[in-house]
C-alpha atoms as a PDB file:
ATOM      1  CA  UNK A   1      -1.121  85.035 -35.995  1.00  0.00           C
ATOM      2  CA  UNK A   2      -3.272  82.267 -38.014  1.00  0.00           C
ATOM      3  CA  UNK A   3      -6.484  82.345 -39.593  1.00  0.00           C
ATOM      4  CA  UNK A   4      -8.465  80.251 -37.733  1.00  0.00           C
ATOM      5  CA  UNK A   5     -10.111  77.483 -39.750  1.00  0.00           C
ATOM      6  CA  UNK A   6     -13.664  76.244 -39.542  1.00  0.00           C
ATOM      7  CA  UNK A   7     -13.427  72.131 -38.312  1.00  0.00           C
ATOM      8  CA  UNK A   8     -15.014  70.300 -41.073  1.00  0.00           C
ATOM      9  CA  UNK A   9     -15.936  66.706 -40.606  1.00  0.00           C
ATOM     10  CA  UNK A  10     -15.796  64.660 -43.620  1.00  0.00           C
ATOM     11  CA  UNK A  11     -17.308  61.210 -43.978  1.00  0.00           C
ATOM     12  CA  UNK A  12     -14.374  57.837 -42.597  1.00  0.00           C
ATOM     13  CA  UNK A  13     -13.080  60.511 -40.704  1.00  0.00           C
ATOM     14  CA  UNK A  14     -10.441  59.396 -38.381  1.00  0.00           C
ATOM     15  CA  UNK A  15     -10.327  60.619 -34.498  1.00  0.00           C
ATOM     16  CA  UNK A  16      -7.033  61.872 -34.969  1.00  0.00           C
ATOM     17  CA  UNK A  17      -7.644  63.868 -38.527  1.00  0.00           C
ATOM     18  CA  UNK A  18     -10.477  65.727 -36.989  1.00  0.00           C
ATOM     19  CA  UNK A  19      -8.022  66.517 -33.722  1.00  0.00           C
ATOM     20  CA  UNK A  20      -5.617  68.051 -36.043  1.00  0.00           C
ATOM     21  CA  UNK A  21      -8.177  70.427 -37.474  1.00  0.00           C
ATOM     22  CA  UNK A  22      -9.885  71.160 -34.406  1.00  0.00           C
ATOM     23  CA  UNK A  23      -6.414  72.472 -33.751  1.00  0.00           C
ATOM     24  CA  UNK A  24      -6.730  74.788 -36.779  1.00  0.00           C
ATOM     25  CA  UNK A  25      -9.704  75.766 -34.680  1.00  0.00           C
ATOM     26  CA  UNK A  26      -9.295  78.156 -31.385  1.00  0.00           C
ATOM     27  CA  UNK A  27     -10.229  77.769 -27.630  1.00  0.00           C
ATOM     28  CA  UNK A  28     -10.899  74.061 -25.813  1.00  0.00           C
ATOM     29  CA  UNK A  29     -10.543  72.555 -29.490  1.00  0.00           C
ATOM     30  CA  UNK A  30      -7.282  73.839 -30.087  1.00  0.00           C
ATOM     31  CA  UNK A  31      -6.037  73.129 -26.581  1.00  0.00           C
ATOM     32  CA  UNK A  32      -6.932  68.985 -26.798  1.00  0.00           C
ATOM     33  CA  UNK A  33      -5.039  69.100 -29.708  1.00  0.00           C
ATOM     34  CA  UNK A  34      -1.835  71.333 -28.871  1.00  0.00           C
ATOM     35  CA  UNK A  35      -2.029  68.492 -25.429  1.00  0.00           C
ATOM     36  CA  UNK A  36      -2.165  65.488 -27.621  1.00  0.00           C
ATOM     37  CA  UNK A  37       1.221  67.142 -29.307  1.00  0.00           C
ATOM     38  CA  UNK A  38       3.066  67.451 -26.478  1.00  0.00           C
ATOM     39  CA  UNK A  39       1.829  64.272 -25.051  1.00  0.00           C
ATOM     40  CA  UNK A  40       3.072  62.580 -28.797  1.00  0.00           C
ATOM     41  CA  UNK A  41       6.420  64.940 -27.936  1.00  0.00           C
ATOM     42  CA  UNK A  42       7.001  63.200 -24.499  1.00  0.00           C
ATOM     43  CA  UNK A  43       6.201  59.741 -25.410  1.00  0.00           C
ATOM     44  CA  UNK A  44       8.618  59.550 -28.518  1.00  0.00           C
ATOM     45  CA  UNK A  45      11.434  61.716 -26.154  1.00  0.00           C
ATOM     46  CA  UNK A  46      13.624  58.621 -24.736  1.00  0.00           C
ATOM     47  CA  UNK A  47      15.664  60.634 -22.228  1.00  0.00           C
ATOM     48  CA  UNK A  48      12.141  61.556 -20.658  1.00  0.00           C
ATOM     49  CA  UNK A  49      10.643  59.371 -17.909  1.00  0.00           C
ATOM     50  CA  UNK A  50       6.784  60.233 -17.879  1.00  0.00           C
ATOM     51  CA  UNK A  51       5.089  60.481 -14.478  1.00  0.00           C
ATOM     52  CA  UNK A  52       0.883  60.062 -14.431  1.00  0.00           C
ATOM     53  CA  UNK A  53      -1.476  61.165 -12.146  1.00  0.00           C
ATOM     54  CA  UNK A  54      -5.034  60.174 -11.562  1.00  0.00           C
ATOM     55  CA  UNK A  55      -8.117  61.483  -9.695  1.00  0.00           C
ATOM     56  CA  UNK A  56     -11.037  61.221  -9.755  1.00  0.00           C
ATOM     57  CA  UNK A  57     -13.373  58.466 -10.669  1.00  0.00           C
ATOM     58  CA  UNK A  58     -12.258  57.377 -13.809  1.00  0.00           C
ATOM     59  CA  UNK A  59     -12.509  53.613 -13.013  1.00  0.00           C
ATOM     60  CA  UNK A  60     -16.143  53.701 -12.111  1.00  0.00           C
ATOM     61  CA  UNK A  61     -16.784  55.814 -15.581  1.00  0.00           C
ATOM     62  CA  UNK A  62     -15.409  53.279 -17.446  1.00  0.00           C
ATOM     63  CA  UNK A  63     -11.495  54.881 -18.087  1.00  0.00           C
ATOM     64  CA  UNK A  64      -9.848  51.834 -16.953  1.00  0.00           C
ATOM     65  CA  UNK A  65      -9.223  50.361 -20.293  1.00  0.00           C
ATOM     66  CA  UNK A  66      -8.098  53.459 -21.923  1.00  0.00           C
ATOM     67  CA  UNK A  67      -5.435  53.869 -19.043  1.00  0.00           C
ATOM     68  CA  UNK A  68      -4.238  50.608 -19.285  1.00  0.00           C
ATOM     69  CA  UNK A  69      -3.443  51.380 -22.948  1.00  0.00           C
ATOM     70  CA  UNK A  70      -1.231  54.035 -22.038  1.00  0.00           C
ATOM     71  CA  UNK A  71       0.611  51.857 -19.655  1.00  0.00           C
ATOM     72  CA  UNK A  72       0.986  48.467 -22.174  1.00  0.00           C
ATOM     73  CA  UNK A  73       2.182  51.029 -24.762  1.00  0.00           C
ATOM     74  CA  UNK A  74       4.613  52.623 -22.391  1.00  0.00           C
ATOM     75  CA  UNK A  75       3.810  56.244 -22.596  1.00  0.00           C
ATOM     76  CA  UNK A  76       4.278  56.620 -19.003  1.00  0.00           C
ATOM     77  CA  UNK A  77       6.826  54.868 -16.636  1.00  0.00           C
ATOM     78  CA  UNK A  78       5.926  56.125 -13.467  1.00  0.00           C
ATOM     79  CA  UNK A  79       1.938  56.045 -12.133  1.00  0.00           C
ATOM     80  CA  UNK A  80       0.727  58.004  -8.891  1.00  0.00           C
ATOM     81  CA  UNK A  81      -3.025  58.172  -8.027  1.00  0.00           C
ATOM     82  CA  UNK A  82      -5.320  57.678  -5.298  1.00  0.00           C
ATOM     83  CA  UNK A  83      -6.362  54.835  -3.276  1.00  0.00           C
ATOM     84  CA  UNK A  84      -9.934  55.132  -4.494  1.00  0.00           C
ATOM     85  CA  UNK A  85      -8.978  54.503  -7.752  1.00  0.00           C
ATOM     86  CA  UNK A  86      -7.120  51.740  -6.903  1.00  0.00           C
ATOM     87  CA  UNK A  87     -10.197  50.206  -5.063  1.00  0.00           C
ATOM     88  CA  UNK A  88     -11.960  50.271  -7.759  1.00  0.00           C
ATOM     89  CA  UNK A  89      -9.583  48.510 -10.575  1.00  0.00           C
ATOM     90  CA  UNK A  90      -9.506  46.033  -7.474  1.00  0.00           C
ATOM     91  CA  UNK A  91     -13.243  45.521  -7.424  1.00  0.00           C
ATOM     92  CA  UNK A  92     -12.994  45.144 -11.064  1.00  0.00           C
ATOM     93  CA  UNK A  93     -10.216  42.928 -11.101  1.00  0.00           C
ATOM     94  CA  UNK A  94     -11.878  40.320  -9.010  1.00  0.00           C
ATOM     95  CA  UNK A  95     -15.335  40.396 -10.749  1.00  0.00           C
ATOM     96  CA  UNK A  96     -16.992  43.219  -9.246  1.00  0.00           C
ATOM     97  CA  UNK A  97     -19.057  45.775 -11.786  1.00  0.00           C
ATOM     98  CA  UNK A  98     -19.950  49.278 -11.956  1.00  0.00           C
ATOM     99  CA  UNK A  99     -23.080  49.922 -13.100  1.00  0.00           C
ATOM    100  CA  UNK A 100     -24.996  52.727 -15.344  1.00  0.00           C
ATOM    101  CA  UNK A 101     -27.671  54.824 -13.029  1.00  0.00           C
ATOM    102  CA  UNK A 102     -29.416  57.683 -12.684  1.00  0.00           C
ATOM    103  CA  UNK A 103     -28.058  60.684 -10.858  1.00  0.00           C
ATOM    104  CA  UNK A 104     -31.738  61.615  -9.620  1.00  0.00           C
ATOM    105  CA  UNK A 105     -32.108  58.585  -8.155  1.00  0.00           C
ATOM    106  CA  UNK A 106     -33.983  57.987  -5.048  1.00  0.00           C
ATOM    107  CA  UNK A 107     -30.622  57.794  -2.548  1.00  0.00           C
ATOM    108  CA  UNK A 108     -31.844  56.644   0.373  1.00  0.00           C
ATOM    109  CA  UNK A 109     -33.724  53.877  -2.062  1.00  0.00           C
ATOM    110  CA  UNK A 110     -30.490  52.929  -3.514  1.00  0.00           C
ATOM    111  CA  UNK A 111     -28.814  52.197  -0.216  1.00  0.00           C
ATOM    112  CA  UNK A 112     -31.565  50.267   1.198  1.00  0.00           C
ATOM    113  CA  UNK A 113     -30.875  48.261  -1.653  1.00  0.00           C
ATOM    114  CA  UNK A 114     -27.093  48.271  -1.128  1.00  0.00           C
ATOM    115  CA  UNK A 115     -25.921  50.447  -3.945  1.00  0.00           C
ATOM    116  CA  UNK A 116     -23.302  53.054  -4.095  1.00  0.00           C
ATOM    117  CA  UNK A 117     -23.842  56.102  -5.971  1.00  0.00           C
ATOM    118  CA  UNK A 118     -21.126  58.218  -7.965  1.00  0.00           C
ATOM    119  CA  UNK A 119     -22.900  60.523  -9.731  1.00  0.00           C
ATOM    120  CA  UNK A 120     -24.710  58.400 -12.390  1.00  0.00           C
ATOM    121  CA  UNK A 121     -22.492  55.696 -11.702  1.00  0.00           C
ATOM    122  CA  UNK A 122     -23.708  52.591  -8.880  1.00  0.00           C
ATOM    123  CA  UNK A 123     -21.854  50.243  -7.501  1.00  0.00           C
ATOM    124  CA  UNK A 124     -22.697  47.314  -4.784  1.00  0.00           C
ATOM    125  CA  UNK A 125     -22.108  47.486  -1.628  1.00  0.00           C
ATOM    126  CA  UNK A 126     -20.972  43.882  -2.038  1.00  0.00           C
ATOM    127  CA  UNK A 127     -17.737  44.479  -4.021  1.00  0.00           C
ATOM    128  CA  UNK A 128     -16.085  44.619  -0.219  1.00  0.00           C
ATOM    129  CA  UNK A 129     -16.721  40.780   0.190  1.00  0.00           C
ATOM    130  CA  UNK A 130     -14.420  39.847  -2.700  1.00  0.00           C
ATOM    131  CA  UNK A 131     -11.701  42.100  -1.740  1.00  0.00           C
ATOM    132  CA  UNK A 132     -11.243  41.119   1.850  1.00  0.00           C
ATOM    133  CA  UNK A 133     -11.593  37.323   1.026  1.00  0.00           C
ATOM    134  CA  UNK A 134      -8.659  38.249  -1.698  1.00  0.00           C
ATOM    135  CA  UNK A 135      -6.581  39.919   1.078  1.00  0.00           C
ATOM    136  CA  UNK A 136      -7.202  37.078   3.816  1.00  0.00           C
ATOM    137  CA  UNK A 137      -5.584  34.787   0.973  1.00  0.00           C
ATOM    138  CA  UNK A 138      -2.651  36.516   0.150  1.00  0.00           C
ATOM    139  CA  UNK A 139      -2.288  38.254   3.676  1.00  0.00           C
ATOM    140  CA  UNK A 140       0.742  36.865   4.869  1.00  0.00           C
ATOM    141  CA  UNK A 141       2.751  37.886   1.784  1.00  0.00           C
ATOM    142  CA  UNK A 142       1.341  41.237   1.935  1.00  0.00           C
ATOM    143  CA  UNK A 143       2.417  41.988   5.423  1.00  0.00           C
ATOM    144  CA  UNK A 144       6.203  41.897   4.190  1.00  0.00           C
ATOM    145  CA  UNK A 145       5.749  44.881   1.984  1.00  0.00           C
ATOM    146  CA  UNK A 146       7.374  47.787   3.512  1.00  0.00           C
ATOM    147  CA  UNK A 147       6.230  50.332   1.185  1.00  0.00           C
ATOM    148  CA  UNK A 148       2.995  50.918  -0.510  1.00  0.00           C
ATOM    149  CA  UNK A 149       4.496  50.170  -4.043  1.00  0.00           C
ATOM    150  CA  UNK A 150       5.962  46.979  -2.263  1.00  0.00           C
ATOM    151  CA  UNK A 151       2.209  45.953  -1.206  1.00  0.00           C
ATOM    152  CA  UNK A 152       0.502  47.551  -4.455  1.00  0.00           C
ATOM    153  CA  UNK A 153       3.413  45.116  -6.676  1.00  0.00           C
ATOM    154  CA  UNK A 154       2.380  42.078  -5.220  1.00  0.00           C
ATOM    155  CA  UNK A 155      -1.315  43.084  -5.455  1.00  0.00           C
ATOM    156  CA  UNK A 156      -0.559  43.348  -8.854  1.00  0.00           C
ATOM    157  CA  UNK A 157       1.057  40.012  -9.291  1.00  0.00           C
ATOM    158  CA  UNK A 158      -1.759  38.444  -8.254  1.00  0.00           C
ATOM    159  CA  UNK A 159      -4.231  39.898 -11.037  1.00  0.00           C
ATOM    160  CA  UNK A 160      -4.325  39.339 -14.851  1.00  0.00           C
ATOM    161  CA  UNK A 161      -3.319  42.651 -17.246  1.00  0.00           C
ATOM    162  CA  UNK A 162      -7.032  43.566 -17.482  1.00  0.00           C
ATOM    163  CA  UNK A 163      -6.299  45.742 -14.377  1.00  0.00           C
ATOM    164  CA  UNK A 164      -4.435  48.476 -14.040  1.00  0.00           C
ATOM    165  CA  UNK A 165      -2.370  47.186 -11.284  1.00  0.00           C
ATOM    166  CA  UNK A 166      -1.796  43.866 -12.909  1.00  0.00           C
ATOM    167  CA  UNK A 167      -0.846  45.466 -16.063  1.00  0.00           C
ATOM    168  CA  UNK A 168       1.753  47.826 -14.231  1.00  0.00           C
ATOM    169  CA  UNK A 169       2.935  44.726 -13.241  1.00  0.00           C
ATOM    170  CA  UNK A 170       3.851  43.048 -16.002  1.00  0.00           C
ATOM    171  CA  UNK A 171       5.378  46.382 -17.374  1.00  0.00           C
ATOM    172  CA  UNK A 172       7.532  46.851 -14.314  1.00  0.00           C
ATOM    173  CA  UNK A 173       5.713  50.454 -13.906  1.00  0.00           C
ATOM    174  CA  UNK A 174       6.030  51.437 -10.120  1.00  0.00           C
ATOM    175  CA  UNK A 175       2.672  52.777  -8.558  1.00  0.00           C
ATOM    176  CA  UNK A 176       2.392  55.041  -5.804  1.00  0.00           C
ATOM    177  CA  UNK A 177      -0.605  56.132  -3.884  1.00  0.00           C
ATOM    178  CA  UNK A 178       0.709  58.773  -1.289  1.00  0.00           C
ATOM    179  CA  UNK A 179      -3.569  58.777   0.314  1.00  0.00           C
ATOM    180  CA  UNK A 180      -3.853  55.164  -0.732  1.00  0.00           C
ATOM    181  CA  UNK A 181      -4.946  55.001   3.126  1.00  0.00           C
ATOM    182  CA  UNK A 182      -7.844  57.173   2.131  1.00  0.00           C
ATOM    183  CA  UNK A 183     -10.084  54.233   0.842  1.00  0.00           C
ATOM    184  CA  UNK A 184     -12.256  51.564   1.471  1.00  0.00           C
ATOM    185  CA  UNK A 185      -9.123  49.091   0.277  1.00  0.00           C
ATOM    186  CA  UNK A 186      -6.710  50.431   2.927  1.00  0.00           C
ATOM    187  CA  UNK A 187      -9.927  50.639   5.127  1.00  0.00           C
ATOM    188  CA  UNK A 188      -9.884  47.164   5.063  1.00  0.00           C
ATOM    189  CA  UNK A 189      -6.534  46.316   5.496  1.00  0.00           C
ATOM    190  CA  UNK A 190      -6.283  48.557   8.878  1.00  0.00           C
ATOM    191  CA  UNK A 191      -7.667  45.606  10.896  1.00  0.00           C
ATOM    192  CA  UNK A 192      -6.014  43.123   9.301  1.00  0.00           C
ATOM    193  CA  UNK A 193      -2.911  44.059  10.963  1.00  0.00           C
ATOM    194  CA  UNK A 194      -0.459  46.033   7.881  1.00  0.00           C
ATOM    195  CA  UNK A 195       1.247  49.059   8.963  1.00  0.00           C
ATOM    196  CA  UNK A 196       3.650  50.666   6.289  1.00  0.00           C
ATOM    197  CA  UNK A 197       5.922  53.258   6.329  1.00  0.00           C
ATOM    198  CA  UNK A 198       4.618  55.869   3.706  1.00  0.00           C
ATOM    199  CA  UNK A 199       7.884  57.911   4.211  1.00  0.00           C
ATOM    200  CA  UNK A 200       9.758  55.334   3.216  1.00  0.00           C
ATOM    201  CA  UNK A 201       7.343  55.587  -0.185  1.00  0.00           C
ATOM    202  CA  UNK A 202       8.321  59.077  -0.477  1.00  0.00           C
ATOM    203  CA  UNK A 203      11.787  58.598  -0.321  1.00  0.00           C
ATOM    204  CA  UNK A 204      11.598  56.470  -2.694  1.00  0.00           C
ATOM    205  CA  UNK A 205       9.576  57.859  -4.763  1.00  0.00           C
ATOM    206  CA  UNK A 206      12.245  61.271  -4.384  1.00  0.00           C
ATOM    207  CA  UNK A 207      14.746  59.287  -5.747  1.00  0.00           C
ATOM    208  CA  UNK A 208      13.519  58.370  -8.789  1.00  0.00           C
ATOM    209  CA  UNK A 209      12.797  61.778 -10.059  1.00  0.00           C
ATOM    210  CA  UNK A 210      16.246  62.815  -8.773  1.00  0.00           C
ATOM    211  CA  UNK A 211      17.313  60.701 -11.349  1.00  0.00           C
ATOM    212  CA  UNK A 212      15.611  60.938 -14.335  1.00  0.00           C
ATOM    213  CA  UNK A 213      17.504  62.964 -16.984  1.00  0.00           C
ATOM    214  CA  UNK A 214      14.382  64.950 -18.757  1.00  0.00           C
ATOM    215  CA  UNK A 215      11.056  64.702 -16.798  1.00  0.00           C
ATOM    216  CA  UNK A 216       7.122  65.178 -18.526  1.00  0.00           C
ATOM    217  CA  UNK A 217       3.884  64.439 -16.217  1.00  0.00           C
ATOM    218  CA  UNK A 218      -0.041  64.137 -17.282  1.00  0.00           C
ATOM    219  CA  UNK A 219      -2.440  65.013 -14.573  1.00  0.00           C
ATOM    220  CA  UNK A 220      -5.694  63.470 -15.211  1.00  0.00           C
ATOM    221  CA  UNK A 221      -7.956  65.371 -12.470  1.00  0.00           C
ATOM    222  CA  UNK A 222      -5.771  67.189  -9.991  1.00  0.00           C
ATOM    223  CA  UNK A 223      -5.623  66.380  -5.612  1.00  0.00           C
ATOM    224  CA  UNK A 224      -2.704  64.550  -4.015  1.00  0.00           C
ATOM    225  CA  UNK A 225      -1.467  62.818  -6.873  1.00  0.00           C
ATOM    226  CA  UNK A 226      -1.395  65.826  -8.811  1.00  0.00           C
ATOM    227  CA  UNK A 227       0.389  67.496  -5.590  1.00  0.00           C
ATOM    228  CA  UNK A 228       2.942  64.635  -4.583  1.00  0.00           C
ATOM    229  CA  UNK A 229       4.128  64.570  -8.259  1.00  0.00           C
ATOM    230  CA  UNK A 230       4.673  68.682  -8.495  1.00  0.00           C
ATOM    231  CA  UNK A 231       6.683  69.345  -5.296  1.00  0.00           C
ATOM    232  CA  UNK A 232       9.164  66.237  -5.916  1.00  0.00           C
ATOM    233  CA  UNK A 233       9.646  68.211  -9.088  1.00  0.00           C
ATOM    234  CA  UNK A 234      10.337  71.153  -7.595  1.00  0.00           C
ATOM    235  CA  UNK A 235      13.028  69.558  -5.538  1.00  0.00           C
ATOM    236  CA  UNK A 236      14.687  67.294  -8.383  1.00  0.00           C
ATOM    237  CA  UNK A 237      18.538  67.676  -9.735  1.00  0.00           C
ATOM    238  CA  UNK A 238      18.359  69.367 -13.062  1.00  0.00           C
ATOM    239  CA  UNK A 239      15.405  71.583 -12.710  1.00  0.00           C
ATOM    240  CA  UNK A 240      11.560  70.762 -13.133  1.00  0.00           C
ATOM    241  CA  UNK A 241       9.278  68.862 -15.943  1.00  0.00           C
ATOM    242  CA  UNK A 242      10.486  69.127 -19.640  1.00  0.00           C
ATOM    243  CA  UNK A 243       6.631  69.198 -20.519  1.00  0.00           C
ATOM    244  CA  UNK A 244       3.546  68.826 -19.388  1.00  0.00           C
ATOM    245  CA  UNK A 245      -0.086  68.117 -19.774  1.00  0.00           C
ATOM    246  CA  UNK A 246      -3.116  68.498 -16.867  1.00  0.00           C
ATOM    247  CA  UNK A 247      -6.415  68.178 -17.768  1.00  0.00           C
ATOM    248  CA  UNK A 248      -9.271  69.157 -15.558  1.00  0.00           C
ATOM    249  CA  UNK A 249     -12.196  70.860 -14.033  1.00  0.00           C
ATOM    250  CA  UNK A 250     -10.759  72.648 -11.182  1.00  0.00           C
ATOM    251  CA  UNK A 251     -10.918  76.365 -10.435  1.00  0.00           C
ATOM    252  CA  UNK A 252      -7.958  78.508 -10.446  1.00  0.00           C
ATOM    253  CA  UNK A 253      -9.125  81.330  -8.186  1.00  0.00           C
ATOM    254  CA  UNK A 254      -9.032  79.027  -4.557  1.00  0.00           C
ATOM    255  CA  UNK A 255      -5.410  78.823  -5.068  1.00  0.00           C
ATOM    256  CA  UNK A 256      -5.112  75.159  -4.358  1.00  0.00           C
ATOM    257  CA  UNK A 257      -2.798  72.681  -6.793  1.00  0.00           C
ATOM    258  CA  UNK A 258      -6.005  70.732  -8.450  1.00  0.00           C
ATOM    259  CA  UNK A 259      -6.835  74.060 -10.000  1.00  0.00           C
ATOM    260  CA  UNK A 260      -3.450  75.335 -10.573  1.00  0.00           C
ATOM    261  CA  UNK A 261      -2.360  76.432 -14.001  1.00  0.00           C
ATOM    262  CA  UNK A 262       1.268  74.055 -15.205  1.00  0.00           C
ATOM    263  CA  UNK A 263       3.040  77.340 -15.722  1.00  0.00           C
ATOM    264  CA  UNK A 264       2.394  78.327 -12.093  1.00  0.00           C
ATOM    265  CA  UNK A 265       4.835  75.573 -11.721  1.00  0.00           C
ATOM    266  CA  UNK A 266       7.391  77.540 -13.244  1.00  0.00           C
ATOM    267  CA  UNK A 267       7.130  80.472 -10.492  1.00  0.00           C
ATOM    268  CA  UNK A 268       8.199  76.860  -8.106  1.00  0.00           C
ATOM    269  CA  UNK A 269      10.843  75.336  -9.895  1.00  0.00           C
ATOM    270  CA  UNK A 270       8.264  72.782 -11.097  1.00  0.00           C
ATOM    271  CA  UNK A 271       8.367  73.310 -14.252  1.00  0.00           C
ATOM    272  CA  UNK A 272      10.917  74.658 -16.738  1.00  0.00           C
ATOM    273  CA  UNK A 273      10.639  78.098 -18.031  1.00  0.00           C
ATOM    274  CA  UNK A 274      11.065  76.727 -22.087  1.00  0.00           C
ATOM    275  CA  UNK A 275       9.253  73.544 -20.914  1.00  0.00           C
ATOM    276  CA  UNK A 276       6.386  72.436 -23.277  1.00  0.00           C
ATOM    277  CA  UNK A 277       2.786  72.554 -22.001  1.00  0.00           C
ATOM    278  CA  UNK A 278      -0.242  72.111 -22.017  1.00  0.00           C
ATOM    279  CA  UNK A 279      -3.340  73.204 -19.753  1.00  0.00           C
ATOM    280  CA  UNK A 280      -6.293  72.137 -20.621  1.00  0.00           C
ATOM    281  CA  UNK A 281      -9.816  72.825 -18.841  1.00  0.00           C
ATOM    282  CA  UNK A 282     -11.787  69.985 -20.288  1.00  0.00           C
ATOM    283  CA  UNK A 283     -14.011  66.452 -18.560  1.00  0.00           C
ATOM    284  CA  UNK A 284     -11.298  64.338 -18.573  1.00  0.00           C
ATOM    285  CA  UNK A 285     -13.747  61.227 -19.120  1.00  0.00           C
ATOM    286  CA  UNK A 286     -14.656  63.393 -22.351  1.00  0.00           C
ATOM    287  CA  UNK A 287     -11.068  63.745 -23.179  1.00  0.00           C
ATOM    288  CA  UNK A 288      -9.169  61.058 -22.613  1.00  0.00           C
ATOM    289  CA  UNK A 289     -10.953  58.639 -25.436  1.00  0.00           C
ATOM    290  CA  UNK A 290     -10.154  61.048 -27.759  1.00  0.00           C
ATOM    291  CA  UNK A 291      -6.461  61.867 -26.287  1.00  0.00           C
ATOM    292  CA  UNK A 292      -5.770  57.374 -26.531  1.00  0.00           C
ATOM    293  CA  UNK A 293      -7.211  57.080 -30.186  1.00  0.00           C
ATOM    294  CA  UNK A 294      -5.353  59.628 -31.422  1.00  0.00           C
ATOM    295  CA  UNK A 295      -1.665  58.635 -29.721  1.00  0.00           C
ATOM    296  CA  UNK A 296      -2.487  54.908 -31.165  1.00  0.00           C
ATOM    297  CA  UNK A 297      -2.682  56.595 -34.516  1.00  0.00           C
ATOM    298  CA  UNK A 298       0.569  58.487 -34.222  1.00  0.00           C
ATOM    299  CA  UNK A 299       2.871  56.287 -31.832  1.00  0.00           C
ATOM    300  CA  UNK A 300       3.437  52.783 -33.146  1.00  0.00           C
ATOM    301  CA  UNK A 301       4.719  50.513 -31.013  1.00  0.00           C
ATOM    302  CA  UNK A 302       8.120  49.192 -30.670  1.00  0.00           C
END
């Protein structure tokens, strides 16, 4: 056992001083810091490929930069999330905004006036324009994809590195959305004709954990990406993730994989049984400032 140690913050303090101390400290404290460790551990491991996952509507709550960091500094090589989020780097990609609001807003004010609520986030109803007009120019090149990486790459081609698809781009980092048809983009692009395979995603997708040597995963919010990245885990060569990190909200009690505690993974193959982890029950919009400044202080880059 160790004492536990009061956190003390001292005047210039840097972000990732006071996370060390706070993990001096006990409870959430402690747990952001022993995540940022293993996160640090992962990152600076270069037989480990590093799968993320992201839910939830960190876009719209202004995350986007923050998880663009992670990918221009390569602390992950392989990106899954949902086709919501994706929508939104979109919209923000081609000039659209999200906008600060007021969660006890008026709502059927707001959409007489074309807004979008998400929580205390808005957003125009608008945004839509943009991103068919940018489909109907680039249409015929997008109806060669045959996967949904294919067609999210040369999205991404087409966008500068302030966007998270442009940016994965540039670094060559493959992103899959296995409910990417579970948004207003792919919404869209169901009458304009594109029909993809999404097993062909998956297989894919199976591959490449199959073979990466050492495996570690970060689940920002939980849901399919979470889900898609756990069970091709479970049936990789050489066992499940190495280490791991999931922050969120979710409940463990309904039994369902957002909520899930990492070393349930273990009990599944997921995860190895002298794997390090992380779970942390924490706002990942909260988090994930803190988790970014702290890694830039630690992990220079190459």
């Amino acid at each position: 056992m160790k004492e536990i140690k009061p956190v003390k913050v001292i005047e210039n303090m840097e972000v990732d001083e006071l996370i060390k101390r706070m993990g001096e400290a006990g409870m959430g404290g402690r747990k952001l810091s022993e995540a940022i460790d293993v996160i640090e551990s992962m990152a600076n491991d270069k037989y480990c490929s590093v799968f993320l996952g992201l839910a939830g509507a960190l876009v719209p709550a202004g995350m986007k930069g923050l998880i663009i960091e992670m990918i221009e500094n390569e602390w992950v090589n392989v990106l899954v999330t949902t086709g919501a989020t994706l929508t939104h780097d979109l919209v923000e990609a081609l000039g659209g905004k999200h906008f600060q609001g007021d969660e006890r807003a008026d709502d059927f004010e707001l959409q007489k006036k074309g807004f979008d609520r998400m929580w205390d986030v808005l957003m125009s109803n608008d945004v839509y324009v943009a991103i068919e007009d940018f489909l109907d120019k680039h249409l015929d090149e997008l109806k060669k994809a045959e996967t949904i990486q294919e067609f999210l790459k040369i999205v991404g081609s087409k966008l500068d590195e302030n966007s998270i698809l442009g940016v994965a781009y540039k670094k060559n980092i493959p992103i899959y959305s296995p409910a990417f048809i579970d948004s207003g983009f792919a919404m869209i692009l169901a009458h304009k004709g594109i029909n993809i395979n999404q097993f062909k995603d998956l297989s894919d997708f199976l591959e490449k954990t199959w073979e990466f040597k050492k495996k570690g995963f970060i689940y920002l919010g939980g849901g399919v990406p979470k889900n898609y990245i756990q069970q091709s885990l479970q049936f990789s060569s050489k066992g499940g993730a190495d280490y791991g990190v999931q922050i969120t909200m979710d409940r463990v009690e309904t039994g369902g994989s957002s909520g899930a505690e990492v070393r349930e993974g273990i009990s599944w193959g997921k995860l190895r049984e002298n794997a390090k982890y992380v779970d942390l029950r924490a706002d990942v919009i909260i988090a994930l400032p803190l988790i970014v400044a702290s890694l830039k202080k630690r992990i220079k880059k190459n």
